[in-house]
Protein backbone atom coordinates (compact mmCIF):
# COMPACT_ATOMS: atom_id res chain seq x y z
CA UNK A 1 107.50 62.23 139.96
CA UNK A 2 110.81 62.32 138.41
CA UNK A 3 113.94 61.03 140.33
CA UNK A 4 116.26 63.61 139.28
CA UNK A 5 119.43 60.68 139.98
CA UNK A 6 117.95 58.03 137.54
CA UNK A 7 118.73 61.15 134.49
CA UNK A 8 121.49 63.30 135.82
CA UNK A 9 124.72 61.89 137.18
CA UNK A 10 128.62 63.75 138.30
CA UNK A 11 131.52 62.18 137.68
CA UNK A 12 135.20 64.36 138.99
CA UNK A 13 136.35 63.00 135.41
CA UNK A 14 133.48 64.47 133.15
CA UNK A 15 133.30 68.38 132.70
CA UNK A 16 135.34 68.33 136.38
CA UNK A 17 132.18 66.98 138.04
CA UNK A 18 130.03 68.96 136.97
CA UNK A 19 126.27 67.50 136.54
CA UNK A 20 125.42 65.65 133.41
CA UNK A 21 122.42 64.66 131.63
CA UNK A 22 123.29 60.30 132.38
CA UNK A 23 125.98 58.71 129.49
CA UNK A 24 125.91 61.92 128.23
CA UNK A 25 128.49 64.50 128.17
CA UNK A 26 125.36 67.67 128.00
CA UNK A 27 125.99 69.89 131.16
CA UNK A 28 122.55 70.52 133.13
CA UNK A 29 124.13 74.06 132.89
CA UNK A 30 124.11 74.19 129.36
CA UNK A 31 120.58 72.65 129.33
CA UNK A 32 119.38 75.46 131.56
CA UNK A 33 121.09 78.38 129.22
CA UNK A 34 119.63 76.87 126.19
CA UNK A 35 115.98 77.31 128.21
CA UNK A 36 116.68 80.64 129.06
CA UNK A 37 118.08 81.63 126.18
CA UNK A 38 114.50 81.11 124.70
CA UNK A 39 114.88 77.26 122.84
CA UNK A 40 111.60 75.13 123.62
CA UNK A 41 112.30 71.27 124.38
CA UNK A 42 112.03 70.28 120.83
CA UNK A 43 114.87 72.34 119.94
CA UNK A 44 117.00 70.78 122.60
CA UNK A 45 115.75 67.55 121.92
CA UNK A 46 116.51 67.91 118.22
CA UNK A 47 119.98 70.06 118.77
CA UNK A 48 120.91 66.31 121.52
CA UNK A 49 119.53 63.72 120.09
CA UNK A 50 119.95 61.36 123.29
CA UNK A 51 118.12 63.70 125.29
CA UNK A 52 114.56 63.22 126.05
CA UNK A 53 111.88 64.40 127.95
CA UNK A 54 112.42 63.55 131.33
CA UNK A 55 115.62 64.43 131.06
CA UNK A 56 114.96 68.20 130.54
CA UNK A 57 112.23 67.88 133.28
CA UNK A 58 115.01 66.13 135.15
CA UNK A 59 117.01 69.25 134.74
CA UNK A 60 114.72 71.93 135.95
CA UNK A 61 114.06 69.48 138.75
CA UNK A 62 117.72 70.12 139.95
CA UNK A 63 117.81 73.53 139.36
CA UNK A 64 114.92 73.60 142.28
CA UNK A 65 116.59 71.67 144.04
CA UNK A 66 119.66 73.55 143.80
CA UNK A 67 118.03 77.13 144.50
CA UNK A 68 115.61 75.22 147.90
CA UNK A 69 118.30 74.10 149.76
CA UNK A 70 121.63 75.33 148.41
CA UNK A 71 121.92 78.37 147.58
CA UNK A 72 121.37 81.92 148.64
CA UNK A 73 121.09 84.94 146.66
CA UNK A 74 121.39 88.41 148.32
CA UNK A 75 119.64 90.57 145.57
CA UNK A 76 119.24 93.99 145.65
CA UNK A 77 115.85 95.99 146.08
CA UNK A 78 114.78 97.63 142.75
């Protein structure tokens, strides 16, 4: 299993504290839009260079995270 803190780090003084890929300035957030907007890993990888694997599993990892035991969405019924 992945430990999500040995690949994704905040700092107040990078992108206001925001969370990071590690000695990288590459928002988790921006990591997550490129998946959604339909890039595969390679295309990340290649687009960041100093991002690997583990980091974009890293990334989904605290997206779970985020969504089990942080936040809550009140959607409406379809």
């Amino acid at each position: 299993m992945i430990n999500i803190s040995d690949h994704i780090h905040s700092d107040p003084a990078i992108l206001f504290g925001k969370p990071v890929i590690k000695n990288t300035r590459i928002s988790v957030e921006l990591i997550l839009e490129k998946m959604a907007d339909g890039y595969t890993n390679e295309d990340i990888m290649s687009a960041y260079p100093s991002v690997n694997r583990e980091d974009l599993k890293a990334c989904l990892l605290f997206a779970s995270d985020a969504v089990k035991n942080e936040i809550n969405y009140h959607l409406a019924a379809s």
